[in-house]
N, C-alpha and C. Protein backbone atom coordinates (compact mmCIF):
# COMPACT_ATOMS: atom_id res chain seq x y z
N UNK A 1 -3.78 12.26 -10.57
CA UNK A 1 -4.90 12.07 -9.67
C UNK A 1 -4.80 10.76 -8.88
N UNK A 2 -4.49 9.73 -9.29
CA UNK A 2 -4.44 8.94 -8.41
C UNK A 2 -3.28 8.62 -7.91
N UNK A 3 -2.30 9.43 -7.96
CA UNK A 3 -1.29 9.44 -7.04
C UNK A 3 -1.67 10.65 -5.74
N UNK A 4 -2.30 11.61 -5.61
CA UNK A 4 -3.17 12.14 -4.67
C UNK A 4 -4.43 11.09 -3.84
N UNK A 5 -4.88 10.50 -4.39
CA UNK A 5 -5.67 9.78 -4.02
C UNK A 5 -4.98 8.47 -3.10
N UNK A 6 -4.14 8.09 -3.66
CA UNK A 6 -3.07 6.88 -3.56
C UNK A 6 -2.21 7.30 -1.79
N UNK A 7 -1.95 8.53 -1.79
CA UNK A 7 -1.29 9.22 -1.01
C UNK A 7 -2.21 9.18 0.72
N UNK A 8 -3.42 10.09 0.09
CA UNK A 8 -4.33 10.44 1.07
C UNK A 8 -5.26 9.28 1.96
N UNK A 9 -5.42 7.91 1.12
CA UNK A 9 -6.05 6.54 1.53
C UNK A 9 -5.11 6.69 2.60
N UNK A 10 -3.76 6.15 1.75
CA UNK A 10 -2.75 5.56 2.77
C UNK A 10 -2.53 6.05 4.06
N UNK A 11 -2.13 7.60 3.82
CA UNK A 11 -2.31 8.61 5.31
C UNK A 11 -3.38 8.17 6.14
N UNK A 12 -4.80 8.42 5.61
CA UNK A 12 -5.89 8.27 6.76
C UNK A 12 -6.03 6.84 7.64
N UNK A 13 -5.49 5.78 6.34
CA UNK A 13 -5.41 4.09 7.01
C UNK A 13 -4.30 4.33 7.91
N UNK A 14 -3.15 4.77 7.97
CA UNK A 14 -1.86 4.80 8.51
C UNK A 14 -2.78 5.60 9.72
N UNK A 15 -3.05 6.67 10.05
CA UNK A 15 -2.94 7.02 11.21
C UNK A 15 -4.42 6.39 12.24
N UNK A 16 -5.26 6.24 11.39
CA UNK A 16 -6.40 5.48 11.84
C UNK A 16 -6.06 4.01 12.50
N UNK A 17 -5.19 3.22 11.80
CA UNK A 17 -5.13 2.16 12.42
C UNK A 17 -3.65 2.17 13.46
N UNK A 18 -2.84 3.18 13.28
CA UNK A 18 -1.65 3.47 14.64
C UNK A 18 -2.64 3.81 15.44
N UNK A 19 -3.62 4.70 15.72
CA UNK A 19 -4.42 4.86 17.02
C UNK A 19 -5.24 3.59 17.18
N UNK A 20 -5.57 2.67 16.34
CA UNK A 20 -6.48 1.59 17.25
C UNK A 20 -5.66 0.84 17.65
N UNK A 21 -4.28 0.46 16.99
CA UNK A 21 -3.35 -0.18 17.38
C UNK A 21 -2.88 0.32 19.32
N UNK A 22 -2.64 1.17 19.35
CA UNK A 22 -2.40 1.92 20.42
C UNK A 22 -3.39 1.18 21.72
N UNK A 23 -4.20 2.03 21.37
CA UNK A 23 -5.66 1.59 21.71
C UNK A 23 -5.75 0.57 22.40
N UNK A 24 -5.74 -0.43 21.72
CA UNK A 24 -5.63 -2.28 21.30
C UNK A 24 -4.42 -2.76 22.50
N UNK A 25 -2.98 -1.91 22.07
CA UNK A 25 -2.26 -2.20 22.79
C UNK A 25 -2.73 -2.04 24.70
N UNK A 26 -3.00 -0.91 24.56
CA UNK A 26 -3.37 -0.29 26.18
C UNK A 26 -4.65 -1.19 26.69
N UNK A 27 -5.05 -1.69 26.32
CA UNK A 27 -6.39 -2.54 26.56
C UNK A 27 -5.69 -3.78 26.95
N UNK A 28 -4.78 -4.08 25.98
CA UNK A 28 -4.10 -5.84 26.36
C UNK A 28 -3.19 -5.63 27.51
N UNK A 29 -2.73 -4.43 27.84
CA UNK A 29 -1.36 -4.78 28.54
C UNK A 29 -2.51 -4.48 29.95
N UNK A 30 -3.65 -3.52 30.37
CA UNK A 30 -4.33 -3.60 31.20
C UNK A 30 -5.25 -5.35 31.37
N UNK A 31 -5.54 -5.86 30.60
CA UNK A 31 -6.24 -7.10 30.75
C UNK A 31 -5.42 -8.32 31.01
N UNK A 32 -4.03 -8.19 30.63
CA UNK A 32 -2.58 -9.49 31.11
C UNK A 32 -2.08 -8.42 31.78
N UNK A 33 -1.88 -7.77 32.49
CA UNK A 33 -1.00 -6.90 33.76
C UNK A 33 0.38 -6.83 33.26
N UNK A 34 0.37 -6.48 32.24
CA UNK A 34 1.94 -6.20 32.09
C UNK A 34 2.36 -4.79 30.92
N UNK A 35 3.47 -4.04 31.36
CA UNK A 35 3.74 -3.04 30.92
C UNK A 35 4.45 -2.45 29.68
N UNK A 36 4.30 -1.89 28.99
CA UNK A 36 5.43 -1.55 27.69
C UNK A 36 5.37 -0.37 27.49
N UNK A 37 7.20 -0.25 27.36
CA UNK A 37 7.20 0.97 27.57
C UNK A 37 6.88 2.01 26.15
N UNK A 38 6.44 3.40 26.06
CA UNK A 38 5.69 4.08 25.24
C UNK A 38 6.83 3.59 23.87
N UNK A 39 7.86 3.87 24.00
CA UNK A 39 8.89 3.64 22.26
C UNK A 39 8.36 2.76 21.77
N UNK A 40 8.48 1.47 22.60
CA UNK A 40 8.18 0.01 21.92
C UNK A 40 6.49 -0.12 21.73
N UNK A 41 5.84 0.39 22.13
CA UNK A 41 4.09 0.83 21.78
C UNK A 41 4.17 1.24 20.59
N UNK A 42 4.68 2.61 20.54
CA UNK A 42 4.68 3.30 19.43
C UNK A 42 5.04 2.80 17.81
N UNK A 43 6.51 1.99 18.13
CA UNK A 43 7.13 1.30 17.35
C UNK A 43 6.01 -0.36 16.36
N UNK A 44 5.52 -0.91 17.92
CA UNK A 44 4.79 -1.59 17.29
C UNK A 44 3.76 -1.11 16.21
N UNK A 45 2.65 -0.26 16.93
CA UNK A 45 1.68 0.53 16.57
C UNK A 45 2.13 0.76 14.75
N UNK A 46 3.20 1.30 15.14
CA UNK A 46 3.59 2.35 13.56
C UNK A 46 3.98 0.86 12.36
N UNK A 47 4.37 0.15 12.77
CA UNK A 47 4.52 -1.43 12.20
C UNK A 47 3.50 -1.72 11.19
N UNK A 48 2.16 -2.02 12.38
CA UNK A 48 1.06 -2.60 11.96
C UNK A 48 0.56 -1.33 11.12
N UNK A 49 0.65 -0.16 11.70
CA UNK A 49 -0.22 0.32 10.75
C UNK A 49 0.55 0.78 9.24
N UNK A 50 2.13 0.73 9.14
CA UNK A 50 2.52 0.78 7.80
C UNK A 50 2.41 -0.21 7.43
N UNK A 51 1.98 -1.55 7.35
CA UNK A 51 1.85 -2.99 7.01
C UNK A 51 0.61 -2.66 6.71
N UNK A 52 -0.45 -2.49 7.08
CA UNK A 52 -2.07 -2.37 6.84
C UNK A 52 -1.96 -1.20 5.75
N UNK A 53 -1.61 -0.08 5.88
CA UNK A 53 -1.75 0.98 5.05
C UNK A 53 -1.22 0.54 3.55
N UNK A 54 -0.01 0.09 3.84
CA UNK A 54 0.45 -0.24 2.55
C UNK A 54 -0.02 -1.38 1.60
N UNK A 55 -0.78 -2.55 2.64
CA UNK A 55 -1.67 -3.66 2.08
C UNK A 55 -3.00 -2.84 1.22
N UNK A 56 -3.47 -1.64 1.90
CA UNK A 56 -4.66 -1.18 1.16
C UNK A 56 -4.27 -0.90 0.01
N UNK A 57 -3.58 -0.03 -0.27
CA UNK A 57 -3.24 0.65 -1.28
C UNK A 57 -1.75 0.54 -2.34
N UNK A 58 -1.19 -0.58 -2.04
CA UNK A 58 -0.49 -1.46 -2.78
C UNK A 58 -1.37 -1.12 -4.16
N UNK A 59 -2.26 -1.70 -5.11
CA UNK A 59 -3.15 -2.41 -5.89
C UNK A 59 -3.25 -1.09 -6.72
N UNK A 60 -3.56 0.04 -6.00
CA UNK A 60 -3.48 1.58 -6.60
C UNK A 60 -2.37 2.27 -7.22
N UNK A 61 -0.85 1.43 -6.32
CA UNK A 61 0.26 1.82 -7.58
C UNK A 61 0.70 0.89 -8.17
N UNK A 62 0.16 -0.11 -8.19
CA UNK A 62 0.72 -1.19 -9.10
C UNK A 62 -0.59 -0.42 -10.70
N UNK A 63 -1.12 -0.37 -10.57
CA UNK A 63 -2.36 0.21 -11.50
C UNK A 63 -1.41 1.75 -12.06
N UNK A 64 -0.67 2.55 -11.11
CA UNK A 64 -0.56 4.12 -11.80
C UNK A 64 1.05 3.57 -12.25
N UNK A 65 1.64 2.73 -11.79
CA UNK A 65 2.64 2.72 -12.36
C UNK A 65 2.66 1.76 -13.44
N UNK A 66 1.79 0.92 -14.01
CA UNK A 66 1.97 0.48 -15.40
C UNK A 66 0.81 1.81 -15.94
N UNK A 67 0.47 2.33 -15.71
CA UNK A 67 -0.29 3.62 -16.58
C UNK A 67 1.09 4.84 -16.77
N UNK A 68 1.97 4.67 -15.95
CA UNK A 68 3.10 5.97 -16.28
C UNK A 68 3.85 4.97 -16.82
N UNK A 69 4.22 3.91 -17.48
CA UNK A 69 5.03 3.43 -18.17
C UNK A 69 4.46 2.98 -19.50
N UNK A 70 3.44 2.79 -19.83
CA UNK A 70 2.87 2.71 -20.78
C UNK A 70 2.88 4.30 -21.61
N UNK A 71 2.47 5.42 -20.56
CA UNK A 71 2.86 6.82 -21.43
C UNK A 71 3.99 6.90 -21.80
N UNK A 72 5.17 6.58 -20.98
CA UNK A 72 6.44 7.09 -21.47
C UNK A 72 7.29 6.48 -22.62
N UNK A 73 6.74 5.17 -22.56
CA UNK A 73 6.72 4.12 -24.12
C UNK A 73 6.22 4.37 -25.48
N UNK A 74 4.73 4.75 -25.03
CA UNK A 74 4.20 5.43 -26.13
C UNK A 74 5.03 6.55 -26.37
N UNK A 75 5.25 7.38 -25.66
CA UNK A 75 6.01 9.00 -25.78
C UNK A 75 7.43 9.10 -26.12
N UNK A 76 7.80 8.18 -25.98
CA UNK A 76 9.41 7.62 -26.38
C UNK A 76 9.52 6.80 -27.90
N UNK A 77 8.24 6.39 -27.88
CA UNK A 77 8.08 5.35 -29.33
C UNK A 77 8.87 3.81 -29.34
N UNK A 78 8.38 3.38 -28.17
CA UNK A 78 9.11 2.42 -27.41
C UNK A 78 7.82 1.77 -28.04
N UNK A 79 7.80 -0.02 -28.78
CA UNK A 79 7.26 -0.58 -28.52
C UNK A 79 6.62 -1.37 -27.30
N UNK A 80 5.68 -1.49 -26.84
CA UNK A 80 5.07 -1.86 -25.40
C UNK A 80 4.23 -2.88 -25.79
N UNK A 81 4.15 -3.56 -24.73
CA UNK A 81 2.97 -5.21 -25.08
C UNK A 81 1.39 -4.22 -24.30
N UNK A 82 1.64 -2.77 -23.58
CA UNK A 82 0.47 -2.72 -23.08
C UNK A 82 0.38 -1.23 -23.49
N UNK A 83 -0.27 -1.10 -23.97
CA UNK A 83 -0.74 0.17 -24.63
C UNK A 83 -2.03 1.33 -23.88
N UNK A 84 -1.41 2.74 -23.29
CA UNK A 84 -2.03 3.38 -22.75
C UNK A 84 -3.54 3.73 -22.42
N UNK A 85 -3.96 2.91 -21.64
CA UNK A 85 -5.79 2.94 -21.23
C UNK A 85 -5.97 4.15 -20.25
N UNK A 86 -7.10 4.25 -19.66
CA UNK A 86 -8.01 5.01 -18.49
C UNK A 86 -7.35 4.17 -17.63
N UNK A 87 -7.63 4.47 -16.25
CA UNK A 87 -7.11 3.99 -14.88
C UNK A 87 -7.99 2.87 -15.03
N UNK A 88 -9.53 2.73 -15.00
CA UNK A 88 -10.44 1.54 -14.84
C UNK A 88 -9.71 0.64 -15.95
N UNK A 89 -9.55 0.65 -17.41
CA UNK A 89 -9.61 -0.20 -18.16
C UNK A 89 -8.02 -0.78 -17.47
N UNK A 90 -7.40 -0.31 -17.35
CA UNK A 90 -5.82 -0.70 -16.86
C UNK A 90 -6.19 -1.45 -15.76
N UNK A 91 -6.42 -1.28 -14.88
CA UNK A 91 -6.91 -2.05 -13.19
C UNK A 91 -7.81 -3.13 -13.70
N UNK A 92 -9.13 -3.27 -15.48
CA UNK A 92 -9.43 -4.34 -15.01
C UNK A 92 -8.74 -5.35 -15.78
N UNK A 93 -8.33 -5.16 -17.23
CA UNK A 93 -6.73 -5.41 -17.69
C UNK A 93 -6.00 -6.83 -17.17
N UNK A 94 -5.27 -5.65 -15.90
CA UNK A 94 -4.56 -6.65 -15.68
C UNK A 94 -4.91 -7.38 -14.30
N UNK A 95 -6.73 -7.41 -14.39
CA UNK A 95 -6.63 -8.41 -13.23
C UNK A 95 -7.21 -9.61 -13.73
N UNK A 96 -7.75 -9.64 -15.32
CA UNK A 96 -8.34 -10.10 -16.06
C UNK A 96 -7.66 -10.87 -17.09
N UNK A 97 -6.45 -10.61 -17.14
CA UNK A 97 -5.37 -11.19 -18.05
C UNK A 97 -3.78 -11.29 -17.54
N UNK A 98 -3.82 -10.97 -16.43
CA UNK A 98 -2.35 -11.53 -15.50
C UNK A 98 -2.59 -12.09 -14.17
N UNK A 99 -3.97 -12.75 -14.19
CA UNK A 99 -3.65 -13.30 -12.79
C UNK A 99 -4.48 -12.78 -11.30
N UNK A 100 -5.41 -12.04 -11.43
CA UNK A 100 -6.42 -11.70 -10.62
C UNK A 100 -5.89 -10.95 -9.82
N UNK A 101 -6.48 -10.90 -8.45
CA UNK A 101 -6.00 -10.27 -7.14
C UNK A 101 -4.52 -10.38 -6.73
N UNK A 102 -3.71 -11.07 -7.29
CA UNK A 102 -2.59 -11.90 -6.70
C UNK A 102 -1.51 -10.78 -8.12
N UNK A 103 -2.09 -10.28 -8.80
CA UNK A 103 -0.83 -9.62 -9.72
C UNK A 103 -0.53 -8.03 -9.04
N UNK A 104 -2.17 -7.61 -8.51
CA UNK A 104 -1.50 -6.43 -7.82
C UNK A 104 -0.86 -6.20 -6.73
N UNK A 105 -0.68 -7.85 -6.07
CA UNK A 105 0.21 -7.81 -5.15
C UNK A 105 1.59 -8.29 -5.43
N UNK A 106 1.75 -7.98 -6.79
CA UNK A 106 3.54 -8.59 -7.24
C UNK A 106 4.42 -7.10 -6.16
N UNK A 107 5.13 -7.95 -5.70
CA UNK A 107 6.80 -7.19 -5.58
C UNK A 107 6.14 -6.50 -4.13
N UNK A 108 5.13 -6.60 -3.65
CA UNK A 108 4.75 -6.18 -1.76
C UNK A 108 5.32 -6.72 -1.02
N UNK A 109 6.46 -7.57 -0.92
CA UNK A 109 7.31 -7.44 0.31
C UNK A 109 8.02 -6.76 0.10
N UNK A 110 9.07 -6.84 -1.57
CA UNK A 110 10.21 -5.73 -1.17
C UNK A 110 9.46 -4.28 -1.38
N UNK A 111 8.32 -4.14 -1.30
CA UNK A 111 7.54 -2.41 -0.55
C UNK A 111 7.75 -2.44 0.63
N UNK A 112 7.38 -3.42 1.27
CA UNK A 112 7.44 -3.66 2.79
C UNK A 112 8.84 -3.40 3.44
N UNK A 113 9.48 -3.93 3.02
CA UNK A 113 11.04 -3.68 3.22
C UNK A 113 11.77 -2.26 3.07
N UNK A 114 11.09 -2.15 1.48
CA UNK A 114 11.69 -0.48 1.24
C UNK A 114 11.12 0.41 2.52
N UNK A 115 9.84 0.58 2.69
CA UNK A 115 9.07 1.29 3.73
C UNK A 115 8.81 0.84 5.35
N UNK A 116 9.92 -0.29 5.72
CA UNK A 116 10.44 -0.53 7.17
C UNK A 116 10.45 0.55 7.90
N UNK A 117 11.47 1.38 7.35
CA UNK A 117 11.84 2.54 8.41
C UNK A 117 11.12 3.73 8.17
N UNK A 118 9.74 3.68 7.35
CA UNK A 118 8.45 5.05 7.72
C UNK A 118 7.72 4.36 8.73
């Protein structure tokens, strides 16, 4: 479930903010008189909005992916330092004992990087 959920945020932020981006763009290049051509619009556009999309919802797989590694530990009989919770108790976990807002953003540039070329 919250990899459906995780999925569908991202989509609606992704295409919601490529059209204001757009938008945004066509407004500036009419208000400074100068032109760009549709690729490099587009290109920008799709930038910002995989940078924004992926800033939202970063925090949602950092949360499902220590919840699928904690099952497969348990299920393997792998000792683990974090032992299989609910999605809430996991999300408040580890914002409560690794470091606040700043742990579910571990390892978001190289996301950023991996997801350059979507």
């Amino acid at each position: 479930l919250p990899t459906c959920i995780g999925a569908s945020v991202y989509y609606a932020i992704k295409f919601m903010t490529f059209d204001a981006c757009i938008m945004g763009i066509g407004i500036l290049s009419e208000r400074y008189d100068f032109e760009m051509q549709k690729d490099i619009k587009h290109a920008v556009a799709g930038l910002c909005a995989g940078v924004i999309g992926n800033a939202a919802t970063y925090p949602n797989n950092c949360i499902r992916k220590r919840l699928q590694t904690s099952y497969v530990c348990d299920i393997i009989g792998v000792k683990s330092a974090y032992q299989p919770q609910n999605y809430l108790r996991t999300a408040q976990s580890m914002y409560f004992n690794e470091g606040g807002i700043v742990r579910f953003y571990r390892g978001f540039g190289l996301n950023l990087l991996r997801n350059a070329p979507n």
